[in-house]
Protein backbone atom coordinates (compact mmCIF):
# COMPACT_ATOMS: atom_id res chain seq x y z
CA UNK A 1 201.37 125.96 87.18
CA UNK A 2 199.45 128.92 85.75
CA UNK A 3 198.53 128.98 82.05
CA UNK A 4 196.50 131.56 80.39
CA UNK A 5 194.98 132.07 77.52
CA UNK A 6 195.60 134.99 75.45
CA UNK A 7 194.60 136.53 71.96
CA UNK A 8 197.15 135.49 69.86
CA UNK A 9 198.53 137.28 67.05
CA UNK A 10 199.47 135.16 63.96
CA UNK A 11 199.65 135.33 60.35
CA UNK A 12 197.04 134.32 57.99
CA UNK A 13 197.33 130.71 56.43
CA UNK A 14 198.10 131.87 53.37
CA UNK A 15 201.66 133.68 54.44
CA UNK A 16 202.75 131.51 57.47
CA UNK A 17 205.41 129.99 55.49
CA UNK A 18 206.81 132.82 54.26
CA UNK A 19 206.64 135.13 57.76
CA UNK A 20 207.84 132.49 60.08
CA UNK A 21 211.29 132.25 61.27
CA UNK A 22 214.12 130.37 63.62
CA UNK A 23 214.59 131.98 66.75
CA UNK A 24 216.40 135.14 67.32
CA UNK A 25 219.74 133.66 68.40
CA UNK A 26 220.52 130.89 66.26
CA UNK A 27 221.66 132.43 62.73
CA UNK A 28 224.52 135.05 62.04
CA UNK A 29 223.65 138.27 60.94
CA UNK A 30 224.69 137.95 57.08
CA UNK A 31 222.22 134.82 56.92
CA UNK A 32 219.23 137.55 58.88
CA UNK A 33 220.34 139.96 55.87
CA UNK A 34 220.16 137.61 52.83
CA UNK A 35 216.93 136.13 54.06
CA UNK A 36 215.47 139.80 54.04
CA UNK A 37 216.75 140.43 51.29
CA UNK A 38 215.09 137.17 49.43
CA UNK A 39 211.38 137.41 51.48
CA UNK A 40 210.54 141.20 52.59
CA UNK A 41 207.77 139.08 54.60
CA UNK A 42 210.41 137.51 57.07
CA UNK A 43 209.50 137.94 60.95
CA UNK A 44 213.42 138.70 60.50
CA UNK A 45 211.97 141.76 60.65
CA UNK A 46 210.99 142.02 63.72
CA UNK A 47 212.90 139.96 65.95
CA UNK A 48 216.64 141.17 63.87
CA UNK A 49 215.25 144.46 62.52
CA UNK A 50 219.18 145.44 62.76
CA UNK A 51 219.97 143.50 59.84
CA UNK A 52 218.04 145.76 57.60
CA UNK A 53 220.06 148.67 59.10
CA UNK A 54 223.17 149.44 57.93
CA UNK A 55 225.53 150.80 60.03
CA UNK A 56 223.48 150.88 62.88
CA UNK A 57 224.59 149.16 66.43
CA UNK A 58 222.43 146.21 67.10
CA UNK A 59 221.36 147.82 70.12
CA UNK A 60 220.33 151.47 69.20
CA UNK A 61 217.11 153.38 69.51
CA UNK A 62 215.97 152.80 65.65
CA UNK A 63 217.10 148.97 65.89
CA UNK A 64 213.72 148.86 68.28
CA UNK A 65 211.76 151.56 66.51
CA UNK A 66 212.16 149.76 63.23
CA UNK A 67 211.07 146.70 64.54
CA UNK A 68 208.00 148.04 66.07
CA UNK A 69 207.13 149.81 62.76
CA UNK A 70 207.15 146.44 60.81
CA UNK A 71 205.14 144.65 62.96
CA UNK A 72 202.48 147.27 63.06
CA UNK A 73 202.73 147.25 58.78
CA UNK A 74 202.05 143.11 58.65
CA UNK A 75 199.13 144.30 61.18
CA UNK A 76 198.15 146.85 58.69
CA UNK A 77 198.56 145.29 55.81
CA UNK A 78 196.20 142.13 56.80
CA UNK A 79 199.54 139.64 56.90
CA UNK A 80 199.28 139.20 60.72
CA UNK A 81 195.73 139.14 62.55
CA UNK A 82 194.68 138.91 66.32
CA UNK A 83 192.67 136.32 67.50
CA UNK A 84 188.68 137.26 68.52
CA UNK A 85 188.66 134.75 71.81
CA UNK A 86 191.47 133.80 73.96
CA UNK A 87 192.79 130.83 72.99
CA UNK A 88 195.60 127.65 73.66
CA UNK A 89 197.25 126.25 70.94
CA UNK A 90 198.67 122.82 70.19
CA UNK A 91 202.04 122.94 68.46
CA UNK A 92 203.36 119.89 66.77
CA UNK A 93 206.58 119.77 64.95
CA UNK A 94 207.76 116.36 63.29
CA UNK A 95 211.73 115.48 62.44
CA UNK A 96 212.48 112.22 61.26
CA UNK A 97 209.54 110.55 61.67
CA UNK A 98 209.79 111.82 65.55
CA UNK A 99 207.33 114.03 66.47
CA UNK A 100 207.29 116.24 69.65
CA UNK A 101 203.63 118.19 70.68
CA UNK A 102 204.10 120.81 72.43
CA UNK A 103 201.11 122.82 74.49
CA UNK A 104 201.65 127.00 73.19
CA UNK A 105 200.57 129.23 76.19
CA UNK A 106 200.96 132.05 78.34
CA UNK A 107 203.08 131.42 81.58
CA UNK A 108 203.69 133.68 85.03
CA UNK A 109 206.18 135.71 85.60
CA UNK A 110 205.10 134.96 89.14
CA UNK A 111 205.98 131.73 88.57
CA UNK A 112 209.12 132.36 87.41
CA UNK A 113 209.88 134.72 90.16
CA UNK A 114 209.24 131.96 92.74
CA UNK A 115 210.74 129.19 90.92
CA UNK A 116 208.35 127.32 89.90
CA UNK A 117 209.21 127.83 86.29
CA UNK A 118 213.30 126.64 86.38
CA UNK A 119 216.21 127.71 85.24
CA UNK A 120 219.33 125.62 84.15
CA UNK A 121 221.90 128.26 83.09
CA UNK A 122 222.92 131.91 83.97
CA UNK A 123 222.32 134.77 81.51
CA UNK A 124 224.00 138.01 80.24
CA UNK A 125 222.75 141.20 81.33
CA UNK A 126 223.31 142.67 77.97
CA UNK A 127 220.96 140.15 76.42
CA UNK A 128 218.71 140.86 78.50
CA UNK A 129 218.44 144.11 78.32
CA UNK A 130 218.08 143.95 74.71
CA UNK A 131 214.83 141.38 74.60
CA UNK A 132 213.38 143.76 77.19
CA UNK A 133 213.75 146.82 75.19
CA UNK A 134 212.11 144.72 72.49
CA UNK A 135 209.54 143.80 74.10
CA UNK A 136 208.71 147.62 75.80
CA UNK A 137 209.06 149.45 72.52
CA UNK A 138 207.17 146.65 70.41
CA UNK A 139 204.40 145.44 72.83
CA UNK A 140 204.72 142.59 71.86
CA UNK A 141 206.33 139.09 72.56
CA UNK A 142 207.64 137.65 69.81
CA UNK A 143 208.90 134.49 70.27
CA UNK A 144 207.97 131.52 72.72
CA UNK A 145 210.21 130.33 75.53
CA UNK A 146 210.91 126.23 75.12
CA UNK A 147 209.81 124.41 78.11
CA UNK A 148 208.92 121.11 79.47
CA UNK A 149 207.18 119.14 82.29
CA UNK A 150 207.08 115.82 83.29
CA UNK A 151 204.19 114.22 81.63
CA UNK A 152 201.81 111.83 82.16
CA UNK A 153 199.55 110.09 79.82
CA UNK A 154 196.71 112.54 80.37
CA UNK A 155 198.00 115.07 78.31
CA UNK A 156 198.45 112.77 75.47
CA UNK A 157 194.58 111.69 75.98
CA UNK A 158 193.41 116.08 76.03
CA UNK A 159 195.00 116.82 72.63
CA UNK A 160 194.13 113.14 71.34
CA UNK A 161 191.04 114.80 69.43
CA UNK A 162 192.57 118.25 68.82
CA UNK A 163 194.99 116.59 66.76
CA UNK A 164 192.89 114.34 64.75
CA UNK A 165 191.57 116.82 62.74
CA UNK A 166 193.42 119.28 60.39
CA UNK A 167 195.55 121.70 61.38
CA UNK A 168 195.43 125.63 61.16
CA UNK A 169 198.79 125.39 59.86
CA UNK A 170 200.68 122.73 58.33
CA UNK A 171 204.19 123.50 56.61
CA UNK A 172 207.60 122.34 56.36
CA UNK A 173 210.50 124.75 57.07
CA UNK A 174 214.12 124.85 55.36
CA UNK A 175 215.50 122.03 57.77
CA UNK A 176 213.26 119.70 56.55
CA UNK A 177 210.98 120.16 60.32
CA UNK A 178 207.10 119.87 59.96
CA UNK A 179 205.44 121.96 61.81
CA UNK A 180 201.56 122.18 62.47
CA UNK A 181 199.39 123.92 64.93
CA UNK A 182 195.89 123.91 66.24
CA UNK A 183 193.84 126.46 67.75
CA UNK A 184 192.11 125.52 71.18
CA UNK A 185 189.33 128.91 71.65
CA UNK A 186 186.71 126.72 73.01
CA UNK A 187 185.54 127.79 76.32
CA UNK A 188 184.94 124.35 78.06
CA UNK A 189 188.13 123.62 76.83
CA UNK A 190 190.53 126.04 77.89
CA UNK A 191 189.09 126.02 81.15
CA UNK A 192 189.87 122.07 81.37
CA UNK A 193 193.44 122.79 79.86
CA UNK A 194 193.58 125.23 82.33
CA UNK A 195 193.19 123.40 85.58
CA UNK A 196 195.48 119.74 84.05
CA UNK A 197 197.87 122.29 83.79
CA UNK A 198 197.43 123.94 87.75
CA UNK A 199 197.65 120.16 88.72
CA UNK A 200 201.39 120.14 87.20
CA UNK A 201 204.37 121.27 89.83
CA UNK A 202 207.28 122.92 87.74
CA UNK A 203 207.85 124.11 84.56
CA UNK A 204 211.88 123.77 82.90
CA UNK A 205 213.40 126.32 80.52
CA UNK A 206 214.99 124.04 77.20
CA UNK A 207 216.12 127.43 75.31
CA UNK A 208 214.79 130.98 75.90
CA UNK A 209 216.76 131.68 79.34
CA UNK A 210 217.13 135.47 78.33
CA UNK A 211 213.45 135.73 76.71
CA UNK A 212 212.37 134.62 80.19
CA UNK A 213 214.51 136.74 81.94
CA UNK A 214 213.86 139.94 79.76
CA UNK A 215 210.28 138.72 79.93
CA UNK A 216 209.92 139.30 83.82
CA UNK A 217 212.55 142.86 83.49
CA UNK A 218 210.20 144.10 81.11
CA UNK A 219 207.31 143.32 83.59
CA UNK A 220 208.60 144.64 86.29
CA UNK A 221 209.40 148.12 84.58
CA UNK A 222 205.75 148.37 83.96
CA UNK A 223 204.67 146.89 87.59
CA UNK A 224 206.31 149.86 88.86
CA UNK A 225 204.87 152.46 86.08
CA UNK A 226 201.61 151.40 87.03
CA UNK A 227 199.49 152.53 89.88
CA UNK A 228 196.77 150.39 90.01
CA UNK A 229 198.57 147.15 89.40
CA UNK A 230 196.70 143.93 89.92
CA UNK A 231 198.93 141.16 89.07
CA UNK A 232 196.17 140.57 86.04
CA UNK A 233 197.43 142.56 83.24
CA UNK A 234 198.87 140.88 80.20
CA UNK A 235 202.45 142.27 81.23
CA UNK A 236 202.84 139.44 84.01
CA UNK A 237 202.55 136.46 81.36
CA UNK A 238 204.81 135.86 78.71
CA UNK A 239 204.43 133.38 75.67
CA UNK A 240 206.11 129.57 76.04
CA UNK A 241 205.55 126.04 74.06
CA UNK A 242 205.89 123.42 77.00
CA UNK A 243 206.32 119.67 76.11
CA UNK A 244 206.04 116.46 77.69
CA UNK A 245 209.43 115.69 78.79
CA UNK A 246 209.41 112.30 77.26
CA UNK A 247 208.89 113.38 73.60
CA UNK A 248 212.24 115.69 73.61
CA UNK A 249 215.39 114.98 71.96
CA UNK A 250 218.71 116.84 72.83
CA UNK A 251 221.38 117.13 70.89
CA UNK A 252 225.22 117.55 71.50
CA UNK A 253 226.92 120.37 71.81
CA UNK A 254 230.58 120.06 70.77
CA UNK A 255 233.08 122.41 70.74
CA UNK A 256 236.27 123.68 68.33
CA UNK A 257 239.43 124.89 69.90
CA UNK A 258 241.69 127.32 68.08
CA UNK A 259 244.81 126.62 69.37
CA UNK A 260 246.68 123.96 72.33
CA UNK A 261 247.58 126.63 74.35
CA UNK A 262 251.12 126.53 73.45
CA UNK A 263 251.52 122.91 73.23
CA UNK A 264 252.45 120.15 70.88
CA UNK A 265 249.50 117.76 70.03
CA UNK A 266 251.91 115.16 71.72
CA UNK A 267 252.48 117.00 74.75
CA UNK A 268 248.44 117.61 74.86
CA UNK A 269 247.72 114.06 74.94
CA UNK A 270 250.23 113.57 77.66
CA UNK A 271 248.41 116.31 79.56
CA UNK A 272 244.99 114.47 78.95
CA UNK A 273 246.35 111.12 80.49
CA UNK A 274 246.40 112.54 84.45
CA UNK A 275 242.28 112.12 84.13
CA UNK A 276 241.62 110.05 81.23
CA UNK A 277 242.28 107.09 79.47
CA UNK A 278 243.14 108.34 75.97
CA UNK A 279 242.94 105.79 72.95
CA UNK A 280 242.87 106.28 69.53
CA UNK A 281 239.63 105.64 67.66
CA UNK A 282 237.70 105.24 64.46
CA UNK A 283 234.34 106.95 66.14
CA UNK A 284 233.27 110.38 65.33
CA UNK A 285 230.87 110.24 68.19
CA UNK A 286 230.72 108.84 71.68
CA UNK A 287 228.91 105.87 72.58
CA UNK A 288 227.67 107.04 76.25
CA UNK A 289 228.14 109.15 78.86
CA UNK A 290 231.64 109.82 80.39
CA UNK A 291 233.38 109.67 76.81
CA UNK A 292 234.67 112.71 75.07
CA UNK A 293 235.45 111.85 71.41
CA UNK A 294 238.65 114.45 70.22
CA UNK A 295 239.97 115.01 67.04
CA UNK A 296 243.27 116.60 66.40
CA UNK A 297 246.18 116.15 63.58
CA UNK A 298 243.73 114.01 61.54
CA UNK A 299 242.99 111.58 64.28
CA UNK A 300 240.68 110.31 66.70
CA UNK A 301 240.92 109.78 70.01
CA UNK A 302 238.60 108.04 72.96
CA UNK A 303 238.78 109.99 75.73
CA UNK A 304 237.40 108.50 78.82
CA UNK A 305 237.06 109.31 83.13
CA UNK A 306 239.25 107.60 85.64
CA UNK A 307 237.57 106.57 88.04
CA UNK A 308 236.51 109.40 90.90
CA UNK A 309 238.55 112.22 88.55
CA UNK A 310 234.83 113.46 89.64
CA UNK A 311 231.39 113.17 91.69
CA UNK A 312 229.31 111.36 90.42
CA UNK A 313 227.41 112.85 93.28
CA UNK A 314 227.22 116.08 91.83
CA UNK A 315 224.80 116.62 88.69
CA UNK A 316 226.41 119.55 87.43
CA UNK A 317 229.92 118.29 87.68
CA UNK A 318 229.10 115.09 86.22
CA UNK A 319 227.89 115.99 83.39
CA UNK A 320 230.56 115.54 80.13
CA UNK A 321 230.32 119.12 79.56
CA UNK A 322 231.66 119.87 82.97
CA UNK A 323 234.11 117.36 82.79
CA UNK A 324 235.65 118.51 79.63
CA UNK A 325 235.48 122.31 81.26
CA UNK A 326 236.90 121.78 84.56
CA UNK A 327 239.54 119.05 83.56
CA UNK A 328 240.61 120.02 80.12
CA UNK A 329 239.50 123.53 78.54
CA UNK A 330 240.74 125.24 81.79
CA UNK A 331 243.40 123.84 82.92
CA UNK A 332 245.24 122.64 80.11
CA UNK A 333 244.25 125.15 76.99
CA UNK A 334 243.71 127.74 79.32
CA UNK A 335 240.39 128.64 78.43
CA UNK A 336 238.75 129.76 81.92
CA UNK A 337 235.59 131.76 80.86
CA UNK A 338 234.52 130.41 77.79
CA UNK A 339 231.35 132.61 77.26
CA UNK A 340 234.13 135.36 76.26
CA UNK A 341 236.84 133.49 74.86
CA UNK A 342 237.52 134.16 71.10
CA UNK A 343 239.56 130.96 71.14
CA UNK A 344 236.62 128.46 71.95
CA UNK A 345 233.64 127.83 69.32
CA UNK A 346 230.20 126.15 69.96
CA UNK A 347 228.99 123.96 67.44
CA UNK A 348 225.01 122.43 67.64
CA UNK A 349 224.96 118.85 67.22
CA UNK A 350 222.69 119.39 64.79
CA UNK A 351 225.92 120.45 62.43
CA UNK A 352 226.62 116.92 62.87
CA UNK A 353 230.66 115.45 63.92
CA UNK A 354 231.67 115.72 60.28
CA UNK A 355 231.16 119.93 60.26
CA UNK A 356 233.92 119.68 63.66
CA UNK A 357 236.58 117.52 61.40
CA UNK A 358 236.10 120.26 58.62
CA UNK A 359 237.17 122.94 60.64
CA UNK A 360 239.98 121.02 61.87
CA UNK A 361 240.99 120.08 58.45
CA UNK A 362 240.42 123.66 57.30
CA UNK A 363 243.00 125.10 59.67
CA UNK A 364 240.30 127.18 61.28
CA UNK A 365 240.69 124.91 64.44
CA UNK A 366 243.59 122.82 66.40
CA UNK A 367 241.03 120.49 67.90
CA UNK A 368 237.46 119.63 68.34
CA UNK A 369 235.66 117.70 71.17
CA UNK A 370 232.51 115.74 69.87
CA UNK A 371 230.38 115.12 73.27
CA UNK A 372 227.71 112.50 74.50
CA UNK A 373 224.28 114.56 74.50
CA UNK A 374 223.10 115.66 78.44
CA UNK A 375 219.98 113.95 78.91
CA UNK A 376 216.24 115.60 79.92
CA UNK A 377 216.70 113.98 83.34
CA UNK A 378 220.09 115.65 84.08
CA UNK A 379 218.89 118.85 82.65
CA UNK A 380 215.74 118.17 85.16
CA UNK A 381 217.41 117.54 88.13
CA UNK A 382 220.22 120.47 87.57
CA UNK A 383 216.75 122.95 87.70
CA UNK A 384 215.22 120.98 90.73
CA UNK A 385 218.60 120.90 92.93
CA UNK A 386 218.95 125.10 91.46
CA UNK A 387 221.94 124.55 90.13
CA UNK A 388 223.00 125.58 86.70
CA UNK A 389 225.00 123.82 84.11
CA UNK A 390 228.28 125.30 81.88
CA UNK A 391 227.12 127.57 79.07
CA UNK A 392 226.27 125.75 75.77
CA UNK A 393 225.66 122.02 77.08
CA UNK A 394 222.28 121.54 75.84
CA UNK A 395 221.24 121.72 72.19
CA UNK A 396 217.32 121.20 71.08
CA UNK A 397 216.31 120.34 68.03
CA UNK A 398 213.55 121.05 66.37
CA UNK A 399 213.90 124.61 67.55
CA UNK A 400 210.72 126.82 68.03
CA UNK A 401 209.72 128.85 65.65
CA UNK A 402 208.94 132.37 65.69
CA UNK A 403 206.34 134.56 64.28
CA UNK A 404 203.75 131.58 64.66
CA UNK A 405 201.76 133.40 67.07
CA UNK A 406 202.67 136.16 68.99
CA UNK A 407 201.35 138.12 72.35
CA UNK A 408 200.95 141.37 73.50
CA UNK A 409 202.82 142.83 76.39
C-alpha cells in the first residue's frame, strides 16, 4: 500500500482539547449548535459550519464559504499550525483499559480506485457530494478515514519506541476515550514506515465510506482542471488512521421499529416462527452469532435461525444484520429500503440495550432488535469477496477524532 507523508495541520498543545471534535456524522445538529455555542474554538466549525447558520440549507454556497473562513481564522489566529517536515503520526486512543494504535497517514486515491483500499458498504451520492464540496472550497481534509490491515507483530515492534516516550498530545474527550498522538518527522523513519507499509496488500474502510468516496470525486475534479497532472500532487492522497486489525472492537448496531406493520405483537411473533425459534428471555443482549434479542410489550424474546433459513455460504447473507433484513424488517414490517424509511431507527451499540428498552417504554417505538456485533473477519472478508454489507451493521468505537491533524487538498 502507498503511505505518504504530509505536513500536517494541527492545533497547538495548548487548545487541542478544546478544538477537537467527533466526526462529522455522528451527532444531531442541535448537539453541533450547543457545543458552538459553549466553545467558539470547536472544529464544529469547520466540519458543521451549518450549525452556526441559521436558516441556511446544510448544503448551500455560504455553508462551505463559512467553513473555509474559520479554518483560515484558527490559521490566523495561531490556534492551528502546519507542520515544517512531512511527517507520520502515531494515534493511540485508550477505552476501558483497551487501547487501539492506530498509524495516521496519507493514503491513494489510486489505491482506492483499484481496490486495493476496500469498501464494505454503498454510499449516497448526496453525501458525497457534500464532503467533496468541502473539501474543494476548504482545501483542506478535515477528518481521517478509519481503516485497518491485517497486522503482524512488526508493526507493534516500529512504534514500540515512538510510544515510550511522551506524547504530543495527551487528553481525554467527553466519552471518557484517551487519546494521544505522536509525531514521526524523522527522515530515516518515515522512509522505513514507508516501505513496512508497501509490504502490506489491502487496506479496509471501518467508517469514512463517503470521506473516501468524496475524497477521490474531489480529486478527480482537479485531475481534470489540471494540465500538467502527475499523479504527485497532494490532491491524489487523502488523510486515514489505519489499525492493526487485531486491536479493534466493534460494536452492535441495533435497531428501533416504530410500528408492526399493522399487526398485533401476537400475530408478529407468529410471523417470526416460519424462520426462527422464538423464546422468551431475561437477556438484553445476545450471546453469539445467529441470535437476535427483541423486545416488544415489555418483554424479551430469543430469537434464533432454523437451520438453512440461510447460507452460511454467503458472508453477506449470514451475517445477523442480513438475517434480520431479509427475513424480518422486509417481509414482515414491511420495511424494504431502510436507508429511507422514517419508520426504522439505528441505534450505536455504544447507547448500550437499555437506551432500545427506553424507547420502547417511551412509546417512541413498537419494538427494538438488540444484535450480536459483526466481527473484523466478516467485515474483512465482505471487502475481499467485493461484496457489501446492509447499511448500519458495523459500529466502531472509539471513533476518530477530528481536527487532530488535518491535510491539505
Amino acid at each position: 500500500m502507498i503511505v505518504k507523508a504530509f505536513k500536517g495541520i494541527r492545533p497547538k498543545k495548548e487548545y487541542v482539547e478544546q478544538l477537537n471534535a467527533p466526526p462529522y456524522d455522528v451527532v444531531e445538529r442541535e448537539e453541533v449548535e450547543a457545543a458552538i455555542r459553549n466553545n467558539p474554538l470547536s472544529f464544529y466549525n469547520v466540519i458543521r459550519a451549518e450549525a452556526s447558520l441559521k436558516g441556511v440549507d446544510e448544503y448551500s454556497e455560504e455553508v462551505y464559504l463559512t467553513a473555509k473562513r474559520n479554518f483560515e481564522k484558527f490559521l490566523k489566529d495561531g490556534i492551528l499550525f502546519e507542520e515544517d517536515a512531512p511527517s507520520f503520526y502515531i494515534y493511540a486512543q485508550t477505552r476501558n483499559s483497551k487501547t487501539q494504535f492506530g498509524f495516521y497517514t496519507s493514503v491513494s486515491c489510486d489505491d482506492y480506485e483499484e481496490g486495493r483500499i476496500k469498501i464494505n458498504e454503498h454510499t449516497i451520492p448526496e453525501k458525497e457530494d457534500d464532503r467533496a464540496k468541502l473539501l474543494l472550497v476548504t482545501g483542506v481534509h478535515t477528518g481521517p478515514v478509519f481503516m485497518c490491515f491485517r497486522d503482524d507483530t512488526e508493526y507493534d515492534k516500529k512504534i514500540e519506541g515512538i510510544v515510550s516516550v511522551p506524547p504530543e498530545y495527551d487528553f481525554k474527550d467527553e466519552n471518557g476515550v484517551i487519546h494521544r498522538l505522536w509525531v514521526v518527522k524523522d527522515p530515516d523513519s518515515v522512509k522505513d514506515f514507508t516501505e513496512y507499509f508497501a509490504g502490506i496488500s489491502a487496506f479496509y474502510i471501518c467508517d469514512g465510506h463517503h470521506r473516501s468516496a468524496s475524497s477521490v470525486k474531489a480529486r478527480n475534479i482537479l485531475k481534470s482542471q489540471n494540465k500538467t497532472h502527475n499523479g504527485t500532487e497532494d490532491y491524489n492522497f487523502f488523510s486515514a488512521v489505519v489499525f492493526p486489525s487485531s486491536q479493534l472492537e466493534i460494536l452492535a448496531y441495533n435497531r428501533l421499529v416504530k410500528d408492526l406493520n399493522g399487526l398485533t405483537s401476537d400475530e408478529f411473533i407468529k410471523k417470526l416462527e416460519d424462520n426462527f425459534i422464538v423464546e422468551k428471555c431475561d437477556k438484553t443482549s445476545p450471546d453469539h452469532k445467529g441470535e437476535i434479542i427483541a423486545y416488544i410489550d415489555k418483554t424479551l424474546y430469543s430469537i434464533l435461525r432454523k437451520r438453512d433459513v440461510v447460507d452460511n455460504s454467503n458472508p453477506v447473507a449470514s451475517l445477523d444484520v442480513s438475517v434480520l433484513q431479509d427475513k424480518i424488517l422486509s417481509p414482515i414490517l414491511g420495511i424494504d429500503n431502510p436507508r429511507v424509511s422514517k419508520r426504522v431507527k439505528f441505534v450505536g451499540g455504544i447507547k448500550g440495550a437499555e437506551e432500545l428498552i427506553r424507547q420502547v417504554d417511551g412509546g417512541n417505538f413498537a419494538v427494538a432488535f438488540s444484535m450480536y456485533p459483526v466481527s473484523i473477519e466478516e467485515l474483512m472478508e465482505v471487502s475481499d469477496r467485493g461484496m457489501v454489507m446492509p447499511p448500519k451493521s458495523t459500529w466502531f468505537e472509539p471513533k476518530l477524532r477530528s481536527g487532530l491533524v488535518s491535510q491539505r487538498v
